[in-house]
Structure formats: C-alpha cells, structure tokens
Protein backbone atom coordinates (compact mmCIF):
# COMPACT_ATOMS: atom_id res chain seq x y z
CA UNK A 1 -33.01 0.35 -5.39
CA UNK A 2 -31.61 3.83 -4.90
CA UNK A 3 -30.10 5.39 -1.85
CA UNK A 4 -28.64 8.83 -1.06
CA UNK A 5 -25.57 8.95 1.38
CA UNK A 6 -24.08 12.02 2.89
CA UNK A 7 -21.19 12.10 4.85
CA UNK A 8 -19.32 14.72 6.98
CA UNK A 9 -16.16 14.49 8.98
CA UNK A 10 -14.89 16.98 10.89
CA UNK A 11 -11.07 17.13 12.64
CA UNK A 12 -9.67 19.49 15.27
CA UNK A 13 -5.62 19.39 15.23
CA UNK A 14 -4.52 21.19 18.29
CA UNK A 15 -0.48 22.21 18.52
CA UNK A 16 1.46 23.98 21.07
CA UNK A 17 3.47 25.84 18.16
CA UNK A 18 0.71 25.95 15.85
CA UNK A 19 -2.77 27.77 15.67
CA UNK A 20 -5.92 25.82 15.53
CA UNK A 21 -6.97 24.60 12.06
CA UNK A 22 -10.04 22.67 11.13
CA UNK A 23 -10.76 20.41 8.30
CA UNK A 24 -14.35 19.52 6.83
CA UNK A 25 -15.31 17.45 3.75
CA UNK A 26 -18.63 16.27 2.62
CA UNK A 27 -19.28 12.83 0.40
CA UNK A 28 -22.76 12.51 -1.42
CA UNK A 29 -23.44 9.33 -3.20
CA UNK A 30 -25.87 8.09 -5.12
CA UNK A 31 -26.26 4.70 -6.70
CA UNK A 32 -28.60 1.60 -7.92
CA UNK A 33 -28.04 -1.91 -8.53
CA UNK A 34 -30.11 -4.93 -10.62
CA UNK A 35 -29.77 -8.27 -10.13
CA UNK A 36 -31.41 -10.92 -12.21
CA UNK A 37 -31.27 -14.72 -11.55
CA UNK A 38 -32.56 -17.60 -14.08
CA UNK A 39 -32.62 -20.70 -11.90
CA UNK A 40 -29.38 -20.49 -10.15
CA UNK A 41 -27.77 -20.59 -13.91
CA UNK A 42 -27.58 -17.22 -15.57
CA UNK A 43 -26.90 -14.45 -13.10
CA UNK A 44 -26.44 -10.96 -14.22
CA UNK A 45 -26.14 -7.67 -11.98
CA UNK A 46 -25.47 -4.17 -13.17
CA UNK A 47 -25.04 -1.18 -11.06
CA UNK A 48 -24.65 2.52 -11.33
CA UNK A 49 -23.54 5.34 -8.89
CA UNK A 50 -23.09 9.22 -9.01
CA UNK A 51 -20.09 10.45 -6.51
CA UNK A 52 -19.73 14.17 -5.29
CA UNK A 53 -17.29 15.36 -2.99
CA UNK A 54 -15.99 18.70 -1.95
CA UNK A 55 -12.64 17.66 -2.20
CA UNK A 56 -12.37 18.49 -5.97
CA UNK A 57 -12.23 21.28 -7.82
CA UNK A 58 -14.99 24.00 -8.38
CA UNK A 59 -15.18 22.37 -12.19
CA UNK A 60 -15.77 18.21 -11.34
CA UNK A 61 -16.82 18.20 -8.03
CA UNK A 62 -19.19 14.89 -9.36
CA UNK A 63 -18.15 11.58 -11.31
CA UNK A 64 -20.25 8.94 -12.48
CA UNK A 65 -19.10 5.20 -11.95
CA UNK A 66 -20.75 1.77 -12.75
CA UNK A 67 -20.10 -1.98 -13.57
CA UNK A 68 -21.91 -4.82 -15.01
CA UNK A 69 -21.33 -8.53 -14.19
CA UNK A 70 -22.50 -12.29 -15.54
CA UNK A 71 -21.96 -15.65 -14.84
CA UNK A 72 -23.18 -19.26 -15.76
CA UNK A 73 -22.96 -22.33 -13.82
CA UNK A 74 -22.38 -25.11 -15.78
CA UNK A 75 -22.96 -27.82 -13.43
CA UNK A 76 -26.68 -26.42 -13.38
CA UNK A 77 -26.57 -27.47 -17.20
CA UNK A 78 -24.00 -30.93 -18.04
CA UNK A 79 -23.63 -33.68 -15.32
CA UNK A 80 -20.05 -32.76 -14.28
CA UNK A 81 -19.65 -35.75 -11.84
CA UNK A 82 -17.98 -34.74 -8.95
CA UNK A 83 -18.28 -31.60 -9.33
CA UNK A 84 -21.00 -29.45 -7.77
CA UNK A 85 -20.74 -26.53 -9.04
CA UNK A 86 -18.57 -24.45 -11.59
CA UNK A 87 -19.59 -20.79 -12.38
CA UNK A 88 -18.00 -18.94 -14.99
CA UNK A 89 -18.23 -15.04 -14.70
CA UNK A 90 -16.74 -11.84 -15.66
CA UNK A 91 -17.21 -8.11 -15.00
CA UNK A 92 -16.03 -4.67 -15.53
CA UNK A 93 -16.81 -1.68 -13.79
CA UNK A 94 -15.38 1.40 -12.82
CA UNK A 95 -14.90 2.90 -9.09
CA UNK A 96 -13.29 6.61 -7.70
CA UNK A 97 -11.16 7.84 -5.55
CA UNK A 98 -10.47 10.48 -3.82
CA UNK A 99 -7.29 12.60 -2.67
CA UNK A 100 -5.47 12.03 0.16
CA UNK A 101 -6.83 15.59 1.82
CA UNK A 102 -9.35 18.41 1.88
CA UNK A 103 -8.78 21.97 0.42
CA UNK A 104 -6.10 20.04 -2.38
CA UNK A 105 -7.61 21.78 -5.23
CA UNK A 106 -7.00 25.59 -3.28
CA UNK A 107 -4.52 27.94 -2.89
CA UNK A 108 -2.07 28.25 -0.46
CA UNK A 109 -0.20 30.47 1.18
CA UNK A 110 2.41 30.74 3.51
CA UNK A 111 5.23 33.11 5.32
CA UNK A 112 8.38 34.14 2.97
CA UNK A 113 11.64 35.60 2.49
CA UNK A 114 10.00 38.53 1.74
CA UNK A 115 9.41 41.88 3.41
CA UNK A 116 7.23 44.95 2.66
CA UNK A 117 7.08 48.13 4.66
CA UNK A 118 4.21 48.68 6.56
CA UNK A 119 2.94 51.17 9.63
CA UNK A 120 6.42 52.13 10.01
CA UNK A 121 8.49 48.56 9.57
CA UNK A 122 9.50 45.76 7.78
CA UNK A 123 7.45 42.87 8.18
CA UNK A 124 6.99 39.20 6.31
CA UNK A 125 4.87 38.84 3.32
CA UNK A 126 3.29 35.70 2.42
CA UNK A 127 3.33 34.00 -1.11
CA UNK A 128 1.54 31.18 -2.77
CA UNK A 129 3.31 27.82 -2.41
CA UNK A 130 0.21 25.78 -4.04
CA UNK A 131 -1.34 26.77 -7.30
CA UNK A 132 -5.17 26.50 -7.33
CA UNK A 133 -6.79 23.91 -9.83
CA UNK A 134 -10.85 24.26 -9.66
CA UNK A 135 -10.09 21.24 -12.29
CA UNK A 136 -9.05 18.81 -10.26
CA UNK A 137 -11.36 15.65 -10.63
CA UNK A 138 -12.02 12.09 -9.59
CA UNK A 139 -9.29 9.51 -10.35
CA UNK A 140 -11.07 6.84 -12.22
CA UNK A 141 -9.78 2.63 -11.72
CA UNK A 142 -11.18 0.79 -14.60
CA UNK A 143 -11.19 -3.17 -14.11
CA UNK A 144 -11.84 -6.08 -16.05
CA UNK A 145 -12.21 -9.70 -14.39
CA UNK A 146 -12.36 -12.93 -15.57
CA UNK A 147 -13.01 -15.73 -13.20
CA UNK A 148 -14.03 -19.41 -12.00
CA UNK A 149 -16.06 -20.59 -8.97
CA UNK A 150 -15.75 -24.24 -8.45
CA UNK A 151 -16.50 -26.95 -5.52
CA UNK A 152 -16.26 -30.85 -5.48
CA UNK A 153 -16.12 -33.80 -4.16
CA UNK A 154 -19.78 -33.03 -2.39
CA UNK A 155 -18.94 -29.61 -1.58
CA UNK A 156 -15.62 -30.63 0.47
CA UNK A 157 -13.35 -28.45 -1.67
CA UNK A 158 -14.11 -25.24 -3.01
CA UNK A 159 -12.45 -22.42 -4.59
CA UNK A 160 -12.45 -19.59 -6.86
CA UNK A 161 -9.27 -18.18 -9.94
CA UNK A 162 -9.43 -14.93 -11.13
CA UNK A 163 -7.78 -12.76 -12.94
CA UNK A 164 -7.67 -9.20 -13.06
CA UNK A 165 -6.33 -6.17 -15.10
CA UNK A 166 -7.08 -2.49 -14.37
CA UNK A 167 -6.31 0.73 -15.37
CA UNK A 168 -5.84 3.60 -12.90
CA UNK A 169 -6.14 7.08 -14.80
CA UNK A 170 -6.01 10.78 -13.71
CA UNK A 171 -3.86 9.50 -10.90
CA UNK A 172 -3.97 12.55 -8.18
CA UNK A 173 -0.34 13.89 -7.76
CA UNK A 174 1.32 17.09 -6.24
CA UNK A 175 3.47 17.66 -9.28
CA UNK A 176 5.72 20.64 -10.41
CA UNK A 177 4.46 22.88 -13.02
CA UNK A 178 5.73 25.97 -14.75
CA UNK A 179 5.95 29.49 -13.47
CA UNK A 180 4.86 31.29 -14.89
CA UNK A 181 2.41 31.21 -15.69
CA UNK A 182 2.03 29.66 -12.38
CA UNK A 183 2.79 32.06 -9.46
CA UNK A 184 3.55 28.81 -7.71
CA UNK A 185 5.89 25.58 -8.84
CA UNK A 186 3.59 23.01 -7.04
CA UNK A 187 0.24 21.99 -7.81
CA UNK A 188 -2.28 19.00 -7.24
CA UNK A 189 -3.42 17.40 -10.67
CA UNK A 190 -4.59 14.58 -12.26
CA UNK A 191 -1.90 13.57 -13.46
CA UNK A 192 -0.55 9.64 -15.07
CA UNK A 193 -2.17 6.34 -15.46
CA UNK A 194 -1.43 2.82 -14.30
CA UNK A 195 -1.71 -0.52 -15.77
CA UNK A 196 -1.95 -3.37 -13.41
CA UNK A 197 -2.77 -6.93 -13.52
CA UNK A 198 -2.51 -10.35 -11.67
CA UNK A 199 -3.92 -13.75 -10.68
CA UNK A 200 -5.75 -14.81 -7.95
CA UNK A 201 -6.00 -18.18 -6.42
CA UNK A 202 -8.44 -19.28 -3.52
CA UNK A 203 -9.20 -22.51 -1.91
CA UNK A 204 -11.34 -24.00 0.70
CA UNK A 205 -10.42 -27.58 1.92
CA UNK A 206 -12.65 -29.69 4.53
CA UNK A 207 -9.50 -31.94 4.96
CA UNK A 208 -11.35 -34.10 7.42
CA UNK A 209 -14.39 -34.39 8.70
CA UNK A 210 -15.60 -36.73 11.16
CA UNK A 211 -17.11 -36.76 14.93
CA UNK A 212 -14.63 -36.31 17.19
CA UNK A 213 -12.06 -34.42 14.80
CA UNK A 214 -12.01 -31.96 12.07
CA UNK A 215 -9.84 -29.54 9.78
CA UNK A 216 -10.22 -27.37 7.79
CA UNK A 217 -8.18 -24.91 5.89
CA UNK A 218 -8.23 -21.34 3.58
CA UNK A 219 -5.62 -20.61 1.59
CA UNK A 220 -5.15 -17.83 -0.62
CA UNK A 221 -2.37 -17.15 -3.37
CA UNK A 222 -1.83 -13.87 -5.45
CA UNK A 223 0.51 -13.38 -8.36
CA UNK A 224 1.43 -10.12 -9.34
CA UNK A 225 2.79 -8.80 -12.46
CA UNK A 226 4.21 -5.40 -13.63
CA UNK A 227 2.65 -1.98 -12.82
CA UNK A 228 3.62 0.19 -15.81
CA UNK A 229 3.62 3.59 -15.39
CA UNK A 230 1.44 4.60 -18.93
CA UNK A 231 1.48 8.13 -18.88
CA UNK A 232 3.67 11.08 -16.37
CA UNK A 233 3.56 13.73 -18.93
CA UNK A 234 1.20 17.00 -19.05
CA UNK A 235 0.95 20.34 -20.70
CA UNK A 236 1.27 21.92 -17.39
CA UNK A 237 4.10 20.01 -15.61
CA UNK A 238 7.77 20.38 -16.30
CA UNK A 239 7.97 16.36 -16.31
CA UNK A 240 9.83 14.81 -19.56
CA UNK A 241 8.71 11.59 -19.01
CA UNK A 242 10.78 11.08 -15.72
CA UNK A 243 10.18 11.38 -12.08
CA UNK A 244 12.93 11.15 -9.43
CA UNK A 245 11.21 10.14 -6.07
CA UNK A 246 11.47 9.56 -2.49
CA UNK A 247 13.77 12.30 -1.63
CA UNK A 248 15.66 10.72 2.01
CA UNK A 249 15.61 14.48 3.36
CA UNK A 250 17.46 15.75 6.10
CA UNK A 251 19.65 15.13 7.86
CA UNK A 252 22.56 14.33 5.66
CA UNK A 253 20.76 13.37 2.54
CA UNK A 254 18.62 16.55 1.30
CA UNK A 255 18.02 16.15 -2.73
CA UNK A 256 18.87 12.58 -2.63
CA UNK A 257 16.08 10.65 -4.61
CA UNK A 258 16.07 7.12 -4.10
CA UNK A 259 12.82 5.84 -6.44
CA UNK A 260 13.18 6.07 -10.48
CA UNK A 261 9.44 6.48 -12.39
CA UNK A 262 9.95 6.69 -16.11
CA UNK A 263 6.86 6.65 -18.51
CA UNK A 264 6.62 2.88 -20.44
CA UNK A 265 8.70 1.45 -17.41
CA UNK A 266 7.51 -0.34 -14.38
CA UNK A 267 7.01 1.48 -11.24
CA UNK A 268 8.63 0.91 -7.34
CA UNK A 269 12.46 1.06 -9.10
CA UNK A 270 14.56 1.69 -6.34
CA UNK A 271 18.10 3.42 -7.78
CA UNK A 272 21.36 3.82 -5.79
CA UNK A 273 25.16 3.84 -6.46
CA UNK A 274 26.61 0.51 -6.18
CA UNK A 275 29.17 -0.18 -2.86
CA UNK A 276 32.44 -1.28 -3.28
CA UNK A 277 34.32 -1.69 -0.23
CA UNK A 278 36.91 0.99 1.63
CA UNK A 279 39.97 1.85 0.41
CA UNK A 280 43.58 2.07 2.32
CA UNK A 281 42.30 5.10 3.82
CA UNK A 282 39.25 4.39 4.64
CA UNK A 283 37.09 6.05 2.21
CA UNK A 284 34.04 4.14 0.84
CA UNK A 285 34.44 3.87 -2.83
CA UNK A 286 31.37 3.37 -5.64
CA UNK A 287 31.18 1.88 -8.89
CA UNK A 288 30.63 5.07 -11.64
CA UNK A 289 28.73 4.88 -14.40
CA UNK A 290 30.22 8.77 -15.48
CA UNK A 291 34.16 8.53 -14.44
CA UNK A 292 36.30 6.45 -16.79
CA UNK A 293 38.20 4.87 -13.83
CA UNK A 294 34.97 3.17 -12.86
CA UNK A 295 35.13 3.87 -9.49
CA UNK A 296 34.10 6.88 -7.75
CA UNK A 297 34.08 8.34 -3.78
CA UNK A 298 31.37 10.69 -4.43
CA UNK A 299 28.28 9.05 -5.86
CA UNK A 300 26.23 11.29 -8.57
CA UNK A 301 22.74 10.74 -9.28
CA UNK A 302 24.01 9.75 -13.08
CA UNK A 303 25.74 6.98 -11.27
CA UNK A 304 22.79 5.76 -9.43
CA UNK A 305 21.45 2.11 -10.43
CA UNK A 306 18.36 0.02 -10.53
CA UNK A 307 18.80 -2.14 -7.25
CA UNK A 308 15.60 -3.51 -6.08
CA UNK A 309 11.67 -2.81 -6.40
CA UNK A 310 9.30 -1.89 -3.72
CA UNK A 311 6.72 -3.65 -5.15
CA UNK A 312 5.88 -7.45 -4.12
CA UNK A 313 5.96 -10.59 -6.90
CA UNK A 314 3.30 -12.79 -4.70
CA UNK A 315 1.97 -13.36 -1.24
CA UNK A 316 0.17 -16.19 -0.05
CA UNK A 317 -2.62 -16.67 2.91
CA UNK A 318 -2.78 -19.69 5.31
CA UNK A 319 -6.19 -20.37 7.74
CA UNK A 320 -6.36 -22.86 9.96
CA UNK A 321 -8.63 -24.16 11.96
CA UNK A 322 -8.77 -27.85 14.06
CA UNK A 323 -11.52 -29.25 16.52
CA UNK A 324 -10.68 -32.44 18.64
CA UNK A 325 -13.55 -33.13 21.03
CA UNK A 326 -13.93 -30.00 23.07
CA UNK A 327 -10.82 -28.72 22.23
CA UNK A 328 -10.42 -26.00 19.11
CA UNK A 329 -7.07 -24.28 17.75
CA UNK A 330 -6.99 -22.25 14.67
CA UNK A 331 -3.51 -20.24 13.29
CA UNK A 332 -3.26 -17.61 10.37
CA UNK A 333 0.07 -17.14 8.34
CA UNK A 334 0.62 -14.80 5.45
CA UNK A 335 3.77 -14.15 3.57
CA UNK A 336 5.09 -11.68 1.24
CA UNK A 337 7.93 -12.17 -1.37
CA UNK A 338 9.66 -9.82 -3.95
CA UNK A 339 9.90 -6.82 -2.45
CA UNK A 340 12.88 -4.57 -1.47
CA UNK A 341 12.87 -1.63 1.01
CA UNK A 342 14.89 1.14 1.67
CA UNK A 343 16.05 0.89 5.32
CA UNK A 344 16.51 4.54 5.80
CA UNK A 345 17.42 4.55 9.80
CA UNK A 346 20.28 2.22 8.37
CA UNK A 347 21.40 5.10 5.56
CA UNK A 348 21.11 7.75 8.06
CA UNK A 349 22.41 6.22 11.19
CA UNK A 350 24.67 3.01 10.09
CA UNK A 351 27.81 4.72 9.56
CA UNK A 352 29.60 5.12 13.22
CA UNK A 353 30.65 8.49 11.46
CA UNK A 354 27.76 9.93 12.19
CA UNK A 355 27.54 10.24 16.13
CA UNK A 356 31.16 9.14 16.63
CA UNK A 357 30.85 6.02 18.67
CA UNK A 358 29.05 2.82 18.16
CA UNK A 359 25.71 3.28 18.08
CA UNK A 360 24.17 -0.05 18.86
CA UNK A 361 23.01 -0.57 14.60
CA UNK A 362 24.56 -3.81 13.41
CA UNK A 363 25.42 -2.26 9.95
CA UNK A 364 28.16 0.49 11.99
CA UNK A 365 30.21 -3.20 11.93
CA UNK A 366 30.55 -2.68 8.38
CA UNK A 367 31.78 0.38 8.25
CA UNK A 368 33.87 0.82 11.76
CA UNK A 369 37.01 1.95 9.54
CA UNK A 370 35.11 4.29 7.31
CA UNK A 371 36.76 7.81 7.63
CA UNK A 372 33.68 9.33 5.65
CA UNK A 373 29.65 9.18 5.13
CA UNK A 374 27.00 8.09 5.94
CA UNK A 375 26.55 7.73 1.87
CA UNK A 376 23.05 6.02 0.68
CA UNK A 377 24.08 3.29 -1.40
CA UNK A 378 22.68 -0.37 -2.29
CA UNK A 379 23.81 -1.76 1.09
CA UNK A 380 20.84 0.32 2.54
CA UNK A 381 18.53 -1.43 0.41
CA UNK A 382 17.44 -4.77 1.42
CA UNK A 383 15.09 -7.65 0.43
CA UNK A 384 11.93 -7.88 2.62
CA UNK A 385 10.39 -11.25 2.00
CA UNK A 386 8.59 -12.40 5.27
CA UNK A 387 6.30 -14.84 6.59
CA UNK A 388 4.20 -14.13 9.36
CA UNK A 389 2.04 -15.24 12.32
CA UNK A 390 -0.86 -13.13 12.39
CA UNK A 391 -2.83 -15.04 15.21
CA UNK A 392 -3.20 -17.74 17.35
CA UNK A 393 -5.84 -19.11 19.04
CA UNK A 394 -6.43 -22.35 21.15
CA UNK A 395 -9.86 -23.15 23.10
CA UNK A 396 -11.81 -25.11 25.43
CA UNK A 397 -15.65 -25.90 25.73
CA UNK A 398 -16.82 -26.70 29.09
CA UNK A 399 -20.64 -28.45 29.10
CA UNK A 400 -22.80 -28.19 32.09
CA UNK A 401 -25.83 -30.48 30.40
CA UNK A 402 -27.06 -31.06 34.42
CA UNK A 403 -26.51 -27.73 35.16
CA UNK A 404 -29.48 -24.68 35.66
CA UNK A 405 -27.51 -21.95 35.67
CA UNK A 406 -24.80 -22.21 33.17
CA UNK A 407 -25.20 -24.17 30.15
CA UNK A 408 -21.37 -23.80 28.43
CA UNK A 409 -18.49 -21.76 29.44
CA UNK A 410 -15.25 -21.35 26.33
CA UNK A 411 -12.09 -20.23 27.97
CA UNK A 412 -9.29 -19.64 25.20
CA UNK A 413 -5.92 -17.75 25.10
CA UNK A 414 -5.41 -16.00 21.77
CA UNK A 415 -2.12 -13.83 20.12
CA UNK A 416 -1.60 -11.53 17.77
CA UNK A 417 2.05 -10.40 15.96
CA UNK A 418 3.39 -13.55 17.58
CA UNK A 419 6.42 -13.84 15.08
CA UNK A 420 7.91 -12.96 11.62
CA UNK A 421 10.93 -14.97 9.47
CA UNK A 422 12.54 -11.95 7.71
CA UNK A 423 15.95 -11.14 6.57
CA UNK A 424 15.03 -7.63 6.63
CA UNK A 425 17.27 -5.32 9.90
CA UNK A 426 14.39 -2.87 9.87
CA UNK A 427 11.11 -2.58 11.80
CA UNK A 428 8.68 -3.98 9.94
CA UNK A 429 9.58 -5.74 6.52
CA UNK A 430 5.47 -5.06 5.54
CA UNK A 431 4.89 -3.63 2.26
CA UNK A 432 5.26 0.17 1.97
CA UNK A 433 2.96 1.24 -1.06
CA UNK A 434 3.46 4.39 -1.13
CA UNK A 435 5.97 7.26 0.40
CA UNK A 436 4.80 8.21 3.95
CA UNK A 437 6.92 11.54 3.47
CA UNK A 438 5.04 12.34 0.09
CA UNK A 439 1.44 12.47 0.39
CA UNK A 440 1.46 8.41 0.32
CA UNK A 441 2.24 8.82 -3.43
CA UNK A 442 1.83 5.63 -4.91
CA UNK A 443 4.59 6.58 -7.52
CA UNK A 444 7.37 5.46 -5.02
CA UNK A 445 7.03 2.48 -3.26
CA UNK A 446 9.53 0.55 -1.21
CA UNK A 447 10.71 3.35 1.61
CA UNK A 448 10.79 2.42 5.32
CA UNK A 449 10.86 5.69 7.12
CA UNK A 450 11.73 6.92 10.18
CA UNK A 451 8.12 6.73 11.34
CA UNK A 452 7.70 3.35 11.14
CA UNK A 453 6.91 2.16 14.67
CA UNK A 454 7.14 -1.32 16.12
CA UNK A 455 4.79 -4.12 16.34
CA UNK A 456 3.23 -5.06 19.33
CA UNK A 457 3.03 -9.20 20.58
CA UNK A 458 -0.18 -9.40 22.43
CA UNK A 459 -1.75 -12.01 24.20
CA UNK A 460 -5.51 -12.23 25.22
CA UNK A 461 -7.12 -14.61 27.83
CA UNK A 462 -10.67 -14.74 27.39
CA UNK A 463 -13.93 -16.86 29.24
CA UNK A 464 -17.54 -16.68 27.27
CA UNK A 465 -20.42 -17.98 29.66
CA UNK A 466 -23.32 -19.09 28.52
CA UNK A 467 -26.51 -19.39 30.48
C-alpha cells in the first residue's frame, strides 16, 4: 500500500503596528506498510516512509524513516490457564520532525543602529540577525520497545507493560555561532541529541459485571527516568559543552538564566542562588558559593545552584465509568509528580518593592520588610505535583418502549477542569516542556511564564433523543 500526501497551510497575521506577512509550508509524504499474520500467533509489520518539507534547508529538504515490529502470543501456543492471551512484541523504528516555523533555514534581516547616506540623508540600514543554513535537516527520534499484552480471568482484566528508550538526534536549535565567519551570531541548526527512556503500565479492569450494575476502570501509570543531554557541542557554535537557558527577561531580570544544560548531565536543571532570610536592614541576603563569608546580597550566576527539575518522575491516569439501572456516571483523574516550575509572576512581582504597595501576591508577605529586589532566587521555584479532575459526567436513560415517536431520550450534565490538589501559587501547575519565550526549546523545561492563562470550569447540560 502506498499513498502520496501533500499538505499546504497558509496564515495571514494582521497587526496594527506591523505590515502584513504571510507564511506557507508544504509537507509531501510518502510511505508503505506490510503486515503479515500466522494464525493470530506470529505477527510481523514493517513500514517505510519518505518525508519532504520546505521547511529545511535547500541541501535535505527529504528524510527517509521506517520501523519494523513482531510479536508472539503465547497463549495461542501453551495452555496458560487463566490466561487468554499474552503477546510478546518489540519494535524499532524511526520518525521526523520538523521545526517549530517556516523560512528557519533563511536569512534574516532587520532595522539597525546603523546609518548610510542616501538621496541627501541619513537613513537606517538593515543587517542580518539570522545566518542562513541550506543544511538544516530533519531531526531524527530513534526508538526501541519492548513490551507485553496480557488479559485474564476470561478477558475481565487486561493490560499491556512496555518499555521504551529513544534517541532524539540533530535536535533543531537557534544556537549562537561564530562571527565571523558568520555575519550573524544566531543561527538554526541541528544541533544535540537526547537519550530518553521509561516504563509504561496499562490496565483494564471489568471490576463487576452483572445486570443491574457495572464498573469498570482504565488506569494508566508512566515512570520516567533521566533525559541526558548526549551531545551540545558543534564546529560552528561557540558552546563548550554548556548552555545557560531560560533567560527571565525584562523587566528587572534581563541576562538572568534560570535553566543549566551541560553535555553528559540530565536536562530541565533549574539553577538559582539559595535565600537566606533579611538582615537588620532589610536586605535579602544569599548563600555564595564565590565570597568566603558565605553569604552574599548580590547573587552571581557562579553562585547559582541546582534547585529543582522541570521535568516530571511519573504520572498516573484514572477512568471511570459506573452503570446502575438507567443511571451512568463516569470521572477521569490524572496526576503529575516530580516536577518543579519557575513561578516567574512570583520573581517579578512578589517583592512589594516593586510597585510600592501590596499588590494582592501572597509571596509580598514574605518580603513586606525587604528594602531591596525583586531578586530571582529558590523561593520562586516551587514543586508542581498535582492531581486533577479532568471530567465529570453523570446520566440518565429515559425508555419510551410504548411510545411511536420517541424511542429513548439521555439527559446528562457533564464538567470539565472541575478541580486540581496542587501546592503550586501559580496558574497552572501542568507540565511546561519547553520555554514558551524560546522557540518552545525543549532544552529548558520547567518555566511558567507570564503567558500562561487560566483554566476555565465548564459545565455542559445535554439531552440526546432518539426516535
């Protein structure tokens, strides 16, 4: 089986200070897949696809990407008992991805400091701020996984454990290069690899099962380990072998980089000078790494310590779902645990300081006899473990066996967002993969910025009539 896919998107960005720009990328895809099946024992599939996108550079505008899979159920071959089935299987393949914009791999210019003379005056001349790279090229994710399908007890439980290690190479960053011979400092390349791995658990439980009552019940689990940063370093960048990330910006905190990637180490480290407490006069002190009285007032980036990681250790899933009669009610919880994030509205706004009163942020309690800042420190770094309440949803059946007309009518109330346990003080305690402020690089995890918007609790009443 073969197929050929071409895609197009188009988007039209309209701004009252800004001209009219347009943006246009095309995807062409095309790929095959075998499957073979020996009596619902052996089952083998391989598949193969050719990717080209106009995203990439003049040079590797195409990538070719492909897996192969088997598996083996061994309850089709030895009398297991109560178990019905139990497939072993394992795969590797490879898939690509592409960067976060069009036009990446092209030069660009914008207005400067600089002025040339022309038809009798000075005006601005413009100067490259992104390097061209016609080599920029697919990033590849290679995966391996290993895994077990099982149900028993007649089918009533089910469930699958996997586990899975990949390797993420020619990772797409905007990095800093060398000029010259650059004429610019900043450039997209392929640039680093990740290795990743984990364990996943799933589970499918008819808990009961009878006429006028049922339950049943999906759970999920995921265990994460490190992601090591294998590789930073390139011919062309002026990286050692160390990235400082996630810089907070302005206002107030311009150069100061909150996320630590070193090559060998794991990624997501979240770095910050260690609070103290207030001296007599009021001025927040720091523990120093650099001054030999330990303690500092004005934090240096030498002093700045591992404090927390963005990344998470494990989340879970819960589905439920429960009939009684006529009556049906089904919930979904997930939870997230071992993550910190960098509260930044707290680091830029938490210090009364700042606008001179008190400013409604319970963290200004902290620091209402502070006679300096705001100074990012650890106390703007928080853990973000949650559990939430995706949905809720309870239902009625109404039968109308006499009826002509109408034959069933459901009436249920549904809600979404309905609550979250967090010790987190910002927004959302969610997951933040990547920096918002930086392309979404995946390099620095673990920063809640100022865009972060709040969830919305909604509740849906809803009547399905059937005739």
């Amino acid at each position: 089986m073969s197929r050929v896919i071409i895609t197009s998107s188009v988007q039209l960005v309209i701004s009252p200070i800004r001209p009219t720009c347009k943006e246009s990328s095309r995807l062409v895809g095309f790929f095959g897949r075998i499957s073979a099946n020996c009596h619902e024992v052996v089952f083998l599939t391989a598949n193969i696809r050719r990717d080209g996108s106009s995203m990439f550079g003049e040079n590797n505008k195409w990538g070719n990407f492909g897996g192969l899979s088997a598996g083996l159920d061994f309850a089709k071959i030895f009398d297991l008992g109560t178990i019905n089935h139990l497939k072993i299987r394992g795969g590797y393949g490879t898939t690509g991805n592409l960067p976060p914009n069009p036009y990446l791999s092209n030069n660009l210019y914008n207005v400067s400091n600089e002025k040339f003379f022309y038809n009798g005056g000075f005006i601005l001349a413009y100067a490259p701020i992104r390097n061209l790279n016609p080599d920029l090229k697919w990033e590849v994710k290679k995966e391996t996984n290993i895994g077990v399908d099982f149900f028993l007890l007649n089918y009533r439980i089910g469930g699958s454990i996997d586990y899975y290690h990949s390797v993420s190479s020619g990772l797409i960053l905007y990095a800093q290069v060398r000029v010259p011979p650059y004429p610019s400092d900043r450039m997209w390349l392929n640039l680093g690899e990740l290795d990743n791995s984990g364990l996943e658990f799933a589970f499918n439980i008819k808990a009961i099962q009878t006429k006028k009552f049922s339950w049943n019940t999906d759970l999920n689990f995921t265990k994460y380990f490190d992601t090591k940063l294998v590789k930073i370093t390139s011919d062309l960048t002026t990286s050692e072998g160390t990235l400082y990330l996630g810089d907070l910006r302005a206002p107030y905190y311009t150069g100061i980089r909150t996320i630590l990637a070193t090559k060998g180490e794991v990624i997501g480290q979240i770095i910050a000078p260690v609070y103290i407490g207030l001296d007599t006069a009021g001025v927040m002190q720091y523990v120093s790494i650099t001054d030999s009285t330990g303690i500092t007032s004005n934090p240096k980036l030498e002093d700045f310590q591992n404090v927390g990681n963005g990344l998470p250790k494990f989340q879970f899933g819960c589905n439920n779902s429960f009939t009684f009669g006529n009556l049906d009610i089904s919930f979904f919880l997930h939870g997230v645990f071992g993550h910190y994030l960098i509260n930044v509205n707290n680091a830029r706004y938490g210090n009364p300081n700042v606008i001179g009163i008190q400013n409604g942020m319970n963290q200004t309690l902290d620091f209402a006899d502070a006679t300096d800042g705001p100074i990012y420190s650890d106390v703007h770094v928080e853990k973000a473990d949650f559990v939430k309440l995706d949905n809720f949803v309870i239902g009625y059946n109404f039968h109308f066996p006499k009826s002509k007309y109408v034959s069933k009518v459901r009436a249920y109330i549904s809600g979404q967002n309905l609550f979250t346990i967090t010790n987190y003080s910002g927004l959302s305690p969610e997951v933040r993969y990547g920096d918002a402020y930086d392309n979404n690089n995946p390099l620095a995890s673990g920063i809640d910025r100022e865009n972060t918007y709040f969830t919305t609790r909604s509740f849906t009443l809803n009547v399905n009539v059937t005739f």
